[in-house]
PDB file of N, CA and C in Angstrom:
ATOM      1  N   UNK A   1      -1.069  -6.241  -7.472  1.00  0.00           N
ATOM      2  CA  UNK A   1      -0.916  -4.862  -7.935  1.00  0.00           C
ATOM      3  C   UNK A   1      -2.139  -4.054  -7.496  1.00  0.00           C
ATOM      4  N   UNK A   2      -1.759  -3.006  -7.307  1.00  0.00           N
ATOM      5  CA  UNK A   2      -3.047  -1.796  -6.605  1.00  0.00           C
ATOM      6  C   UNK A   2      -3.006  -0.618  -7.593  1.00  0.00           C
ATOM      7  N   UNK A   3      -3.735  -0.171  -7.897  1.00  0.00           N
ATOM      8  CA  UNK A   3      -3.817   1.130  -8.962  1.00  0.00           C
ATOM      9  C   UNK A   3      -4.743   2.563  -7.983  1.00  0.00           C
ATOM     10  N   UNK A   4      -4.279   3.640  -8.046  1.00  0.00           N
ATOM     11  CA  UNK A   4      -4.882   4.411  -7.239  1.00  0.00           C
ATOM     12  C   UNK A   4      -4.364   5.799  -8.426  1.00  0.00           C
ATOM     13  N   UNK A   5      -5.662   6.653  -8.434  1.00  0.00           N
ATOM     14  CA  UNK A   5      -5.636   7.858  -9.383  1.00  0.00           C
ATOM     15  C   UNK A   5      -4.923   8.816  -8.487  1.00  0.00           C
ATOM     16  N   UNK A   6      -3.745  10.183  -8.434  1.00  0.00           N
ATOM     17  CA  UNK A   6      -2.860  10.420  -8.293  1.00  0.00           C
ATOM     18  C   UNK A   6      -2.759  11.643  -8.951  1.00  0.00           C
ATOM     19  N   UNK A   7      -2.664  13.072  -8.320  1.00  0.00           N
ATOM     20  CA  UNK A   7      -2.390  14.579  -9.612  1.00  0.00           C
ATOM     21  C   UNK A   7      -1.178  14.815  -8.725  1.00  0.00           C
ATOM     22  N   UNK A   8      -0.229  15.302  -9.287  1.00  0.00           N
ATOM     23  CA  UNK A   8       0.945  15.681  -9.264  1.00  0.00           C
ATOM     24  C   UNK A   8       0.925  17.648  -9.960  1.00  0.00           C
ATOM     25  N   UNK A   9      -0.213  18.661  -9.299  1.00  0.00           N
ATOM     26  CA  UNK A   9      -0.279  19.555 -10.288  1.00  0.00           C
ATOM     27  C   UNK A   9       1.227  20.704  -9.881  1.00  0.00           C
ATOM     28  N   UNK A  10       1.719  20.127  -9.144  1.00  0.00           N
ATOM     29  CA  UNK A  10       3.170  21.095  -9.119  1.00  0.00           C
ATOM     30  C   UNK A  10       4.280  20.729  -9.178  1.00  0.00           C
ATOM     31  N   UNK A  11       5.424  21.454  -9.441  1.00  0.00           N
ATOM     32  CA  UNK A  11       6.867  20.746  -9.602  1.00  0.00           C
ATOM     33  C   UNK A  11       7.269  20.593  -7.894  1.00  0.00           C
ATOM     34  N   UNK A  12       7.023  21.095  -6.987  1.00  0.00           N
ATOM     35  CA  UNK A  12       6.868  21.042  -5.696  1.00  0.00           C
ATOM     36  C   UNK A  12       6.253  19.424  -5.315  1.00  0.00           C
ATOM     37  N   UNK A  13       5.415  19.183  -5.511  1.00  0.00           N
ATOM     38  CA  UNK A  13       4.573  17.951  -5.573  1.00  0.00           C
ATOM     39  C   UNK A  13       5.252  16.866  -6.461  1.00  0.00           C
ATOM     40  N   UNK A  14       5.590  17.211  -7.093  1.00  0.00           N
ATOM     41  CA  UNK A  14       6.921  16.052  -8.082  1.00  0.00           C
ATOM     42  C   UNK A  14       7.136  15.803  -6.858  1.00  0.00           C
ATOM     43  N   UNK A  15       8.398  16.515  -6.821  1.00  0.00           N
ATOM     44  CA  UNK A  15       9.837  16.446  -6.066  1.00  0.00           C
ATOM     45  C   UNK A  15       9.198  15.360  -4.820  1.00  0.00           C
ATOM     46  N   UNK A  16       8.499  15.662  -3.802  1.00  0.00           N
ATOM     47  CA  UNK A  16       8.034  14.842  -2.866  1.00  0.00           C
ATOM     48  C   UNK A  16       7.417  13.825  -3.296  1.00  0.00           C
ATOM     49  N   UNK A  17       6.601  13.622  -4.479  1.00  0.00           N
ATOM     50  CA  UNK A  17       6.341  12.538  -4.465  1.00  0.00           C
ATOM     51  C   UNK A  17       7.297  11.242  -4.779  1.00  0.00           C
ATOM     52  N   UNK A  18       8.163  11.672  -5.495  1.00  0.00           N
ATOM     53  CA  UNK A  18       9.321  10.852  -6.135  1.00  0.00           C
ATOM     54  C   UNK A  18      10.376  10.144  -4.761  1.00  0.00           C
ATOM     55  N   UNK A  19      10.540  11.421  -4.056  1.00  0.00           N
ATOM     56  CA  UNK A  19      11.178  11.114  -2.523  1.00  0.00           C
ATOM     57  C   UNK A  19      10.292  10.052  -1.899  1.00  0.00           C
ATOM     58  N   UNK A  20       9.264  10.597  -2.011  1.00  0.00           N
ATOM     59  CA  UNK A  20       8.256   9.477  -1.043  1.00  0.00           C
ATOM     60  C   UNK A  20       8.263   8.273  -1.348  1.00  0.00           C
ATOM     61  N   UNK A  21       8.209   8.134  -2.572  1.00  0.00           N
ATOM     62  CA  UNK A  21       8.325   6.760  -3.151  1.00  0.00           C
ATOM     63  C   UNK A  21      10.060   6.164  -3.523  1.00  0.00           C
ATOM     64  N   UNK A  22      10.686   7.062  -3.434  1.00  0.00           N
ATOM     65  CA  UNK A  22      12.207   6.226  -2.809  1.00  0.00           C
ATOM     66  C   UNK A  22      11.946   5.401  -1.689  1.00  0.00           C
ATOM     67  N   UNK A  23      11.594   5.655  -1.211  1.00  0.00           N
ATOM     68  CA  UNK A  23      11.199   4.947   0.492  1.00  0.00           C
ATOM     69  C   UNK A  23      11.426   3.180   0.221  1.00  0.00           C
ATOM     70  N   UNK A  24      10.445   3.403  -0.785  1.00  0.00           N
ATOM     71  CA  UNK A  24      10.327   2.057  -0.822  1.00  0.00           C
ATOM     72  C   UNK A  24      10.783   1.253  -2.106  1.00  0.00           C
ATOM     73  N   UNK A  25      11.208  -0.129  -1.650  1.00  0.00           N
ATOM     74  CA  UNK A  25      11.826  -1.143  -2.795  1.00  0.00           C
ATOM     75  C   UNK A  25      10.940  -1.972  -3.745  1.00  0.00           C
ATOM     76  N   UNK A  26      10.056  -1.367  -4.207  1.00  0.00           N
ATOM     77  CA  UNK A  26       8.585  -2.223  -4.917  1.00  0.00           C
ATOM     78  C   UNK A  26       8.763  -0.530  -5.879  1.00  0.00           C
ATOM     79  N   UNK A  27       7.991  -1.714  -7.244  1.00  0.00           N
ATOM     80  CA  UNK A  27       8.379  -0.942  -8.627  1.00  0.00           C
ATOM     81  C   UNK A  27       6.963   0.029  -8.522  1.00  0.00           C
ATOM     82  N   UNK A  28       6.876   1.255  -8.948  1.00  0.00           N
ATOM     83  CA  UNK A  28       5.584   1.928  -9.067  1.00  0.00           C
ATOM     84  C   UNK A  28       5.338   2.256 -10.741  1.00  0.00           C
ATOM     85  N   UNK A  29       4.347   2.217 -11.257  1.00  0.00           N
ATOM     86  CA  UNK A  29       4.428   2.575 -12.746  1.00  0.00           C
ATOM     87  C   UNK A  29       3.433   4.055 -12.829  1.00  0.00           C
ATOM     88  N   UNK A  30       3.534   4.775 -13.574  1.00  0.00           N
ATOM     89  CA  UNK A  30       2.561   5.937 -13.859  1.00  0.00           C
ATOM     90  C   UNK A  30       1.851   5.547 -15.609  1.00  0.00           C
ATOM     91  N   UNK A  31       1.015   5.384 -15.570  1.00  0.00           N
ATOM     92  CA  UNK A  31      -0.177   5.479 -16.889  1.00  0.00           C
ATOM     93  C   UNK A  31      -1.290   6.461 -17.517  1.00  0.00           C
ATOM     94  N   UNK A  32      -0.319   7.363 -18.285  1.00  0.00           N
ATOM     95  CA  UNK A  32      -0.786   8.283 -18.816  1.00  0.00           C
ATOM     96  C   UNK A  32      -1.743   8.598 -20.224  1.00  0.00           C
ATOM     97  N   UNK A  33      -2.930   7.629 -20.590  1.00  0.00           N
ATOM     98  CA  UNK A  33      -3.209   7.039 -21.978  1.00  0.00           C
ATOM     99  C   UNK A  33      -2.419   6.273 -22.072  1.00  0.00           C
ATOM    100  N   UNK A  34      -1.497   6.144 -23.289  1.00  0.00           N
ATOM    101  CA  UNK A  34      -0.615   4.702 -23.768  1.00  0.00           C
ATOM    102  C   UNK A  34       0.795   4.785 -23.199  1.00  0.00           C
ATOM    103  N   UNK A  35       0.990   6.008 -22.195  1.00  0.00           N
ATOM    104  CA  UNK A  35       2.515   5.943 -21.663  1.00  0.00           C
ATOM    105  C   UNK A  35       2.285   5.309 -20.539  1.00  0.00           C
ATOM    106  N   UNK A  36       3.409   4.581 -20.026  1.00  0.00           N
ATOM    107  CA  UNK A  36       3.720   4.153 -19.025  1.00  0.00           C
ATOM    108  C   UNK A  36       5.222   4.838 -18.266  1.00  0.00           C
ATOM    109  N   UNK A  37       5.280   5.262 -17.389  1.00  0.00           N
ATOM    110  CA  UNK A  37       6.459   5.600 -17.076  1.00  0.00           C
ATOM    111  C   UNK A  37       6.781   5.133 -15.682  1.00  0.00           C
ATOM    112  N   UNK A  38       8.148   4.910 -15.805  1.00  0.00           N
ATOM    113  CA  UNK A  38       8.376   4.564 -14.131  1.00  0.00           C
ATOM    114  C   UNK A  38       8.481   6.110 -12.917  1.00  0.00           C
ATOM    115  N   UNK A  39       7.492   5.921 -11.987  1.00  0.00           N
ATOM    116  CA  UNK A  39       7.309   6.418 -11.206  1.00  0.00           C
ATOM    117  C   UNK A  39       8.157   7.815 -10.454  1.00  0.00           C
ATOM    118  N   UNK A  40       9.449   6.421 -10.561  1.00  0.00           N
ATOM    119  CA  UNK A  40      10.757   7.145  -9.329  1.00  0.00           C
ATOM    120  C   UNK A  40      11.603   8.080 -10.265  1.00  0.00           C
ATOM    121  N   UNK A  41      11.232   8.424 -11.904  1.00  0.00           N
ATOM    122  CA  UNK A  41      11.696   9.217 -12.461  1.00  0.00           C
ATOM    123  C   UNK A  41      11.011  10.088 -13.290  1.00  0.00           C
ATOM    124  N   UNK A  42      11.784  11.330 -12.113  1.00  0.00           N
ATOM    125  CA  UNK A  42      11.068  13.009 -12.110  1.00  0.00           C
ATOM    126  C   UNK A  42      11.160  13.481 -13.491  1.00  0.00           C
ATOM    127  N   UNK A  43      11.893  12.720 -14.379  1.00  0.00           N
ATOM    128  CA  UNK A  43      12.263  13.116 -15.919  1.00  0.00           C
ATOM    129  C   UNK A  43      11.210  12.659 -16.828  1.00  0.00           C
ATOM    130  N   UNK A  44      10.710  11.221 -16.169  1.00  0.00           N
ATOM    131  CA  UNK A  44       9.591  10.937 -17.016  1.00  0.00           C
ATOM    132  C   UNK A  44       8.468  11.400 -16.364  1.00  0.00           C
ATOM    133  N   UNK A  45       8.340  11.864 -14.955  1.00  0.00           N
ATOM    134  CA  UNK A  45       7.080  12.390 -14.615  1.00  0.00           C
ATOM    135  C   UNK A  45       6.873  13.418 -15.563  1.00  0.00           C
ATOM    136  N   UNK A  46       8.036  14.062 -15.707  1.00  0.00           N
ATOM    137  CA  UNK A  46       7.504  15.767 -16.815  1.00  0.00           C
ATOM    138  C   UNK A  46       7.166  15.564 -17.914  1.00  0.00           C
ATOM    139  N   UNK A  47       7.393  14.409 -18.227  1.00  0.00           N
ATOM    140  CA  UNK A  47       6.959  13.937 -19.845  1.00  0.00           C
ATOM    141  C   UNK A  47       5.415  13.682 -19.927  1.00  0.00           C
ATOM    142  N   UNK A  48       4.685  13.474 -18.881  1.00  0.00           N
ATOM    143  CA  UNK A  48       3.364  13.641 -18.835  1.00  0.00           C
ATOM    144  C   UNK A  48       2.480  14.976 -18.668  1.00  0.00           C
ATOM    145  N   UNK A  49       1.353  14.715 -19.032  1.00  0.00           N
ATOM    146  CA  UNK A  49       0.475  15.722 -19.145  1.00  0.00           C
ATOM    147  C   UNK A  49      -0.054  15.431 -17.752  1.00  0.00           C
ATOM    148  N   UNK A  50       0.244  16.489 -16.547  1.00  0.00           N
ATOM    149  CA  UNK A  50       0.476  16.625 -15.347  1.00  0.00           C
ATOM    150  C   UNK A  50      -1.217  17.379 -14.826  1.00  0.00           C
ATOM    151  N   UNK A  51      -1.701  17.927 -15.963  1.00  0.00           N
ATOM    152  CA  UNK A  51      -2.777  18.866 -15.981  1.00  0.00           C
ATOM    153  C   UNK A  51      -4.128  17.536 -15.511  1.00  0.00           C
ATOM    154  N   UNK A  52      -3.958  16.726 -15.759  1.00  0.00           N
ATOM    155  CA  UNK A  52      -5.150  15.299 -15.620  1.00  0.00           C
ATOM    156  C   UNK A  52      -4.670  14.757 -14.495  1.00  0.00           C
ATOM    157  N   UNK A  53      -5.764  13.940 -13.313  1.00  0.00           N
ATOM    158  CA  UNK A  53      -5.226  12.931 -12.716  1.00  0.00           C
ATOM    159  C   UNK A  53      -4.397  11.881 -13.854  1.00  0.00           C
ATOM    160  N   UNK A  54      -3.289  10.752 -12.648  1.00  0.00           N
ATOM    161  CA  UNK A  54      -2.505   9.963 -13.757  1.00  0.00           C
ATOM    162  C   UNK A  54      -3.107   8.908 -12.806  1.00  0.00           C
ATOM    163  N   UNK A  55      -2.641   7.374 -13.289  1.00  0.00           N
ATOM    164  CA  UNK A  55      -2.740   6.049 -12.689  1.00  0.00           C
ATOM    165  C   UNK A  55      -1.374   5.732 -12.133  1.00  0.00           C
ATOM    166  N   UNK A  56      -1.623   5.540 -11.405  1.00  0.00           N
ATOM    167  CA  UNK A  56      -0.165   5.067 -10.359  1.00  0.00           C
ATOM    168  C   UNK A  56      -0.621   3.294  -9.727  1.00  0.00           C
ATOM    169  N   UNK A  57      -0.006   2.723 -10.435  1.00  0.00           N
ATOM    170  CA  UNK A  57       0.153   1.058 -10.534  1.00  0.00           C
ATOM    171  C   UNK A  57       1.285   0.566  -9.372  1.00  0.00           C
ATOM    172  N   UNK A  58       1.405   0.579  -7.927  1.00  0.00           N
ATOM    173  CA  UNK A  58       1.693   0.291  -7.116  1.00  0.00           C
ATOM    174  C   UNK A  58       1.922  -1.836  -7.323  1.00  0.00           C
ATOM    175  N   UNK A  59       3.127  -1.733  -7.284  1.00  0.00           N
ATOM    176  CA  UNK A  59       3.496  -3.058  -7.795  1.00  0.00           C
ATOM    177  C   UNK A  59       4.228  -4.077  -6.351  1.00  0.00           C
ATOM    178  N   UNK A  60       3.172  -3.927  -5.366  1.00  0.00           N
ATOM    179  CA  UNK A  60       3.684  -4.164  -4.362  1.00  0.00           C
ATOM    180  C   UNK A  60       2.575  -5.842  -3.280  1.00  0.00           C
ATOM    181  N   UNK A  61       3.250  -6.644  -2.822  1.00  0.00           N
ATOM    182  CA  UNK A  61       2.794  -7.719  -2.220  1.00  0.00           C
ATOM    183  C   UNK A  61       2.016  -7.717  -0.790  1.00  0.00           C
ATOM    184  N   UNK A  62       3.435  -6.596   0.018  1.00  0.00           N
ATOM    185  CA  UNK A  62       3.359  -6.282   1.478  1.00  0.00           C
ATOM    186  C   UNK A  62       3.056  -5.020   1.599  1.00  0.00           C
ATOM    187  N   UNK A  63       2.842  -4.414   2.661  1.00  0.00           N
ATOM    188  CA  UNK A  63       3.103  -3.171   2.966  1.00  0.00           C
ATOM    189  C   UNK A  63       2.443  -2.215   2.303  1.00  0.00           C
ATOM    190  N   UNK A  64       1.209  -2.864   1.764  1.00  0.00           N
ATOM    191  CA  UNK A  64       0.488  -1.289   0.797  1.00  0.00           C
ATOM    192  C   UNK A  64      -0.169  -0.541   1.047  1.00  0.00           C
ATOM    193  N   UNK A  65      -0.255  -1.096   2.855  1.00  0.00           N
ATOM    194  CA  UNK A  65      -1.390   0.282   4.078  1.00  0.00           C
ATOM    195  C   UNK A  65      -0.592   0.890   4.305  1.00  0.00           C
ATOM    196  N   UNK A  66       0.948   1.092   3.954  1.00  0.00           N
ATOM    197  CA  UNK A  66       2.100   1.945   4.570  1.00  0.00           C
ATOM    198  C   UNK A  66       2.320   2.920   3.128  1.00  0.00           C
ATOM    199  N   UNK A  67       2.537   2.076   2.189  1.00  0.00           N
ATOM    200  CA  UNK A  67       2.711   3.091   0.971  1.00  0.00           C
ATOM    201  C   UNK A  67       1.064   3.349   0.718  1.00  0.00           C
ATOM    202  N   UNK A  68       0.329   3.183   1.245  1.00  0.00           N
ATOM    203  CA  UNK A  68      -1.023   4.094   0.772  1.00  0.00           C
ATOM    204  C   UNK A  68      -1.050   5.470   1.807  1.00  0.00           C
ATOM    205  N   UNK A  69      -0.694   4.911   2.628  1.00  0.00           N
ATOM    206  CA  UNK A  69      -0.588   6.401   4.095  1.00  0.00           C
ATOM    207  C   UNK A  69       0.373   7.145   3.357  1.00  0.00           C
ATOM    208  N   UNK A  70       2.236   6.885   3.377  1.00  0.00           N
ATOM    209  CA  UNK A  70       2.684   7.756   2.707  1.00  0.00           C
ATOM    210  C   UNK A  70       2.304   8.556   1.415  1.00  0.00           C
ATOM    211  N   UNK A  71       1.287   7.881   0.626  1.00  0.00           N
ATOM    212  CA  UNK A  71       1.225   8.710  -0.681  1.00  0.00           C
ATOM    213  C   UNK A  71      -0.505   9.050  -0.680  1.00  0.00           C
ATOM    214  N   UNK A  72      -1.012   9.057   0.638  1.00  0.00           N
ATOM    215  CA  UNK A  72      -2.264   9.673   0.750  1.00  0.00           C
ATOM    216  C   UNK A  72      -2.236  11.563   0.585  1.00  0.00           C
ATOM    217  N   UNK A  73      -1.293  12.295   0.570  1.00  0.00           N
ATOM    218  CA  UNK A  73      -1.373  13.789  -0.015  1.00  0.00           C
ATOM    219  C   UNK A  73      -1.681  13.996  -1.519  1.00  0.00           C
ATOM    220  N   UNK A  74      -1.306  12.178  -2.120  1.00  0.00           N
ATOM    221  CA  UNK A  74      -1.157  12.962  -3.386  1.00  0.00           C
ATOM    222  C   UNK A  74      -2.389  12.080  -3.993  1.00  0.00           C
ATOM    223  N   UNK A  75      -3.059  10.984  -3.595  1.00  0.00           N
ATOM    224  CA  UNK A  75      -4.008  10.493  -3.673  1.00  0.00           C
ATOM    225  C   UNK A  75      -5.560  10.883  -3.799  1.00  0.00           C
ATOM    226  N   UNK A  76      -6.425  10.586  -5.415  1.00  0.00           N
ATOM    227  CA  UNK A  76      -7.455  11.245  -5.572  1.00  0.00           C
ATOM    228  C   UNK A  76      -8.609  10.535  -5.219  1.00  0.00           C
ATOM    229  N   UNK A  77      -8.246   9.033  -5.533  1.00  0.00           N
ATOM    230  CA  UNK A  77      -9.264   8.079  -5.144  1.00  0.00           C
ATOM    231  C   UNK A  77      -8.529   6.581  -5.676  1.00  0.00           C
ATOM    232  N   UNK A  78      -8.565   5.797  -4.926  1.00  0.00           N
ATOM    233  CA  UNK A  78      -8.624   4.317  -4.904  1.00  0.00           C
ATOM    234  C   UNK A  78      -9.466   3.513  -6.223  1.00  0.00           C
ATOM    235  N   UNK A  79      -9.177   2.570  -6.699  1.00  0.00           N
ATOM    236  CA  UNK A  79      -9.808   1.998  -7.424  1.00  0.00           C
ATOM    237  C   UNK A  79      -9.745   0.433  -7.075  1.00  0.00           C
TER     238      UNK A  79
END
């Protein structure tokens, strides 16, 4: 698992990020304080407080120099 901090400050920026991460078949989680929400849903993205970077828990084995390139727009820093 890879964790990378992540702001989402527009509904514009949703929308693509959620697409972006359709892409791929590996689970993503978002960690907002004690919420956890799954990633690929724009319903639970709004349920967060969007105003803070969030944690984005990349739940992936292979391929995480490809989903780090695709989701480098929305990327604040690596951990």
């Amino acid at each position: 698992m890879r964790t990378v901090h992540i702001s989402l400050n527009s509904i514009d920026k949703v929308k693509s990020f959620v697409n972006d991460l359709a892409k791929f078949d590996v689970d993503f989680d978002l960690v907002s304080g004690r919420y956890i929400i799954d990633a690929k849903s724009i319903m639970g993205i709004f349920s967060l407080d969007l105003s803070k970077p969030i944690d984005l828990n990349i739940h992936a084995e292979s391929n995480i120099d490809e989903i780090l390139s695709t989701l480098s727009p929305y990327i604040i820093d690596e951990q």
